[in-house]
C-alpha atoms as a PDB file:
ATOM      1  CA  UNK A   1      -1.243  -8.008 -13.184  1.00  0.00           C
ATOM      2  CA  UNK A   2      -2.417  -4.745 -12.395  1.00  0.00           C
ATOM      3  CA  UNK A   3      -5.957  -5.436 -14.085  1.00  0.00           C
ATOM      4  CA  UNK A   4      -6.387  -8.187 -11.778  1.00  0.00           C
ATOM      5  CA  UNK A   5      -5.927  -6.182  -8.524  1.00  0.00           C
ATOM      6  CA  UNK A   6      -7.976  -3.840 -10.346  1.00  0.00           C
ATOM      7  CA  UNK A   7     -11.195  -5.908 -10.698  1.00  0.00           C
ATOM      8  CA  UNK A   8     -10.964  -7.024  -6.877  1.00  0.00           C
ATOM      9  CA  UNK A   9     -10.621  -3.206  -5.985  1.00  0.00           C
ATOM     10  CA  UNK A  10     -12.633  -2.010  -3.432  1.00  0.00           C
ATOM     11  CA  UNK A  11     -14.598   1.955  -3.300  1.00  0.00           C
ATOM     12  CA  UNK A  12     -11.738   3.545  -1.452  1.00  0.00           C
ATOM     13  CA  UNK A  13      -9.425   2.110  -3.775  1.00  0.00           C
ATOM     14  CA  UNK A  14     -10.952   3.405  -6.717  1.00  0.00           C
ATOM     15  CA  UNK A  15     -12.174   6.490  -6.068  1.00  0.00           C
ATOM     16  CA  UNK A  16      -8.308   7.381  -4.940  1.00  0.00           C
ATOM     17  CA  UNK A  17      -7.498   7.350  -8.728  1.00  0.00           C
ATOM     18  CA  UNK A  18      -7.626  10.843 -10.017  1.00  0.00           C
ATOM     19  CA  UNK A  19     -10.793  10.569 -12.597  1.00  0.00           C
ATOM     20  CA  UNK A  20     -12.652   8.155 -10.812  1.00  0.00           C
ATOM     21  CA  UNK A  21     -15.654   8.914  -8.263  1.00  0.00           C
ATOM     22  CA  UNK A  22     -18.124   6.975  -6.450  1.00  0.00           C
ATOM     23  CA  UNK A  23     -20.719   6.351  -9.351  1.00  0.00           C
ATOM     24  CA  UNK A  24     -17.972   4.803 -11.458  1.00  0.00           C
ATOM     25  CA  UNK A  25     -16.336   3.098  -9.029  1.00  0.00           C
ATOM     26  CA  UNK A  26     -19.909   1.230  -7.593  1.00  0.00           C
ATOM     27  CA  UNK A  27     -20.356   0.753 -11.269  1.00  0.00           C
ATOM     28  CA  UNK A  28     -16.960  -1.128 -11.408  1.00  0.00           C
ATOM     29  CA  UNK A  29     -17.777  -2.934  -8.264  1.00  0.00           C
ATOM     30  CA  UNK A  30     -21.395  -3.859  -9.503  1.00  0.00           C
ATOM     31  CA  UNK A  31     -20.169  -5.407 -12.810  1.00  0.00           C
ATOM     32  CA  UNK A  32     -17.720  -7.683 -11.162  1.00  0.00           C
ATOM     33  CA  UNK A  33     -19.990  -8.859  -8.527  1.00  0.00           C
ATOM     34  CA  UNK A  34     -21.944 -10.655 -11.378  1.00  0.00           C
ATOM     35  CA  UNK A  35     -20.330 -14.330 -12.588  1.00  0.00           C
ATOM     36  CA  UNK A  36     -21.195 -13.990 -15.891  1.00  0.00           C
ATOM     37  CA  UNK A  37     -19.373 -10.287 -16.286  1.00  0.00           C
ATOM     38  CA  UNK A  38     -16.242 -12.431 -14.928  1.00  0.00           C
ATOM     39  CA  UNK A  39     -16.366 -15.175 -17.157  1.00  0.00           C
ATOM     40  CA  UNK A  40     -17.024 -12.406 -20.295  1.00  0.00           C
ATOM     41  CA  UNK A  41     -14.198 -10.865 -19.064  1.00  0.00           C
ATOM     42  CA  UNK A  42     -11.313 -13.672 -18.358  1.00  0.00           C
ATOM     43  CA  UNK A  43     -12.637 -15.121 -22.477  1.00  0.00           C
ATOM     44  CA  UNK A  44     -11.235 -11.684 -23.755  1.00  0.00           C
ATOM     45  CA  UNK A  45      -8.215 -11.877 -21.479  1.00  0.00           C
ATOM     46  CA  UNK A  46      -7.819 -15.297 -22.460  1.00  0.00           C
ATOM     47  CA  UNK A  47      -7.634 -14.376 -26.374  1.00  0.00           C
ATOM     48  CA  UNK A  48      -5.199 -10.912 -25.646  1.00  0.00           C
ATOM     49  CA  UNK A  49      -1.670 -11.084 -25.481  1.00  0.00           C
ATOM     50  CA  UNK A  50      -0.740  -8.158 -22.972  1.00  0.00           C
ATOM     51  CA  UNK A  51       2.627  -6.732 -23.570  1.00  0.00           C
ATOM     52  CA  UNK A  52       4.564  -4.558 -20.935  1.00  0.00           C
ATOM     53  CA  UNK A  53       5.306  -1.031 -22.911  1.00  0.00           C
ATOM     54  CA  UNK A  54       9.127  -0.034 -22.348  1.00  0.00           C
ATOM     55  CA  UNK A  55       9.433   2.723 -20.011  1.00  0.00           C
ATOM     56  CA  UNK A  56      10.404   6.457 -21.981  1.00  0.00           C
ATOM     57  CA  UNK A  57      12.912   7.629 -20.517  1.00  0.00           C
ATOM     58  CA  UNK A  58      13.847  10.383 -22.492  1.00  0.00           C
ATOM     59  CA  UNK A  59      10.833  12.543 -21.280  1.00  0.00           C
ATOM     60  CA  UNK A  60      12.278  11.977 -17.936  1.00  0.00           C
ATOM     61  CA  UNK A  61      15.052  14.265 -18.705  1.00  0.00           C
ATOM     62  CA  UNK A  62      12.978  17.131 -18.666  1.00  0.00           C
ATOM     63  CA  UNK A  63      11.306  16.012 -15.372  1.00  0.00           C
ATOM     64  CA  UNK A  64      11.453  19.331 -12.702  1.00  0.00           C
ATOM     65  CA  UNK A  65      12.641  21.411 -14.885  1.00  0.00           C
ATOM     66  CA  UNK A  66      10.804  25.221 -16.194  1.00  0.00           C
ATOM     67  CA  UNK A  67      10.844  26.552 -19.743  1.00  0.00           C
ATOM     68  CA  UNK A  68       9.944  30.297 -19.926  1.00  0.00           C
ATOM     69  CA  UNK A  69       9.344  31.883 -22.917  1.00  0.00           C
ATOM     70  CA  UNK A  70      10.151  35.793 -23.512  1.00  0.00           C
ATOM     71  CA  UNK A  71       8.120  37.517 -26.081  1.00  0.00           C
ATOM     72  CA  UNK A  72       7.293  41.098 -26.222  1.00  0.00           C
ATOM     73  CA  UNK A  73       9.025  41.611 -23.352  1.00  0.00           C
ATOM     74  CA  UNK A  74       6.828  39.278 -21.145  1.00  0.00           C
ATOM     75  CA  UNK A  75       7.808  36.052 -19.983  1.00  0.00           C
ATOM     76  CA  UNK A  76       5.113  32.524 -20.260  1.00  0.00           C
ATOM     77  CA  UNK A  77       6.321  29.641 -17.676  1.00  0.00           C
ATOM     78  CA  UNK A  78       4.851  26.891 -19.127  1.00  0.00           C
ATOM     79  CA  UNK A  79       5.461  24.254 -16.255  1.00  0.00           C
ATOM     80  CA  UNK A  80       4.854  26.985 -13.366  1.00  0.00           C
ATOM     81  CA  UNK A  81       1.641  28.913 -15.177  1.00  0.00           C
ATOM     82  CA  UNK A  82       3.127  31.794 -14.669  1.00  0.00           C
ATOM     83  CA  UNK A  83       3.045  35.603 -16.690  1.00  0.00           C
ATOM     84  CA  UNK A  84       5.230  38.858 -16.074  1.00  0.00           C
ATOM     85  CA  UNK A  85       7.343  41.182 -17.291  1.00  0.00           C
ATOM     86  CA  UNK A  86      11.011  40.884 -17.250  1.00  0.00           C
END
């Protein structure tokens, strides 16, 4: 389970997830270093029933791909971010 590699996660580990810096992640660390945080913890997990969402693949379809958008004789790339006349 990905939460439970998540709670044994180290700094360096955290911090490599895009939103998460060193005050959070010693945060993280610090509240799973206590027992009692633990136990709190595994009686919620212990009343959830985690189910795995199916993967969307339709958005994949799009994946890569660059939609422009011509309007008074400009052109908006929404994927690149980029403006200019065509």
């Amino acid at each position: 389970m990905i939460f439970e590699r998540m709670r044994h996660a180290t700094a360096e580990e955290l911090t490599a997830v895009d939103g998460i810096g060193d005050v959070l992640a010693d945060a993280w660390i610090d509240y799973f270093a206590s027992e009692k945080n633990r136990e709190a913890v595994d009686g919620l997990l212990a009343e959830l029933t985690i189910e795995n969402e199916a993967e969307n693949t339709e958005a994949a379809i799009f994946a890569g791909m660059t939609f422009c958008h011509h309007r008074f004789g400009g052109a908006f790339c929404q994927s690149q971010g980029i403006t200019g006349g065509h």
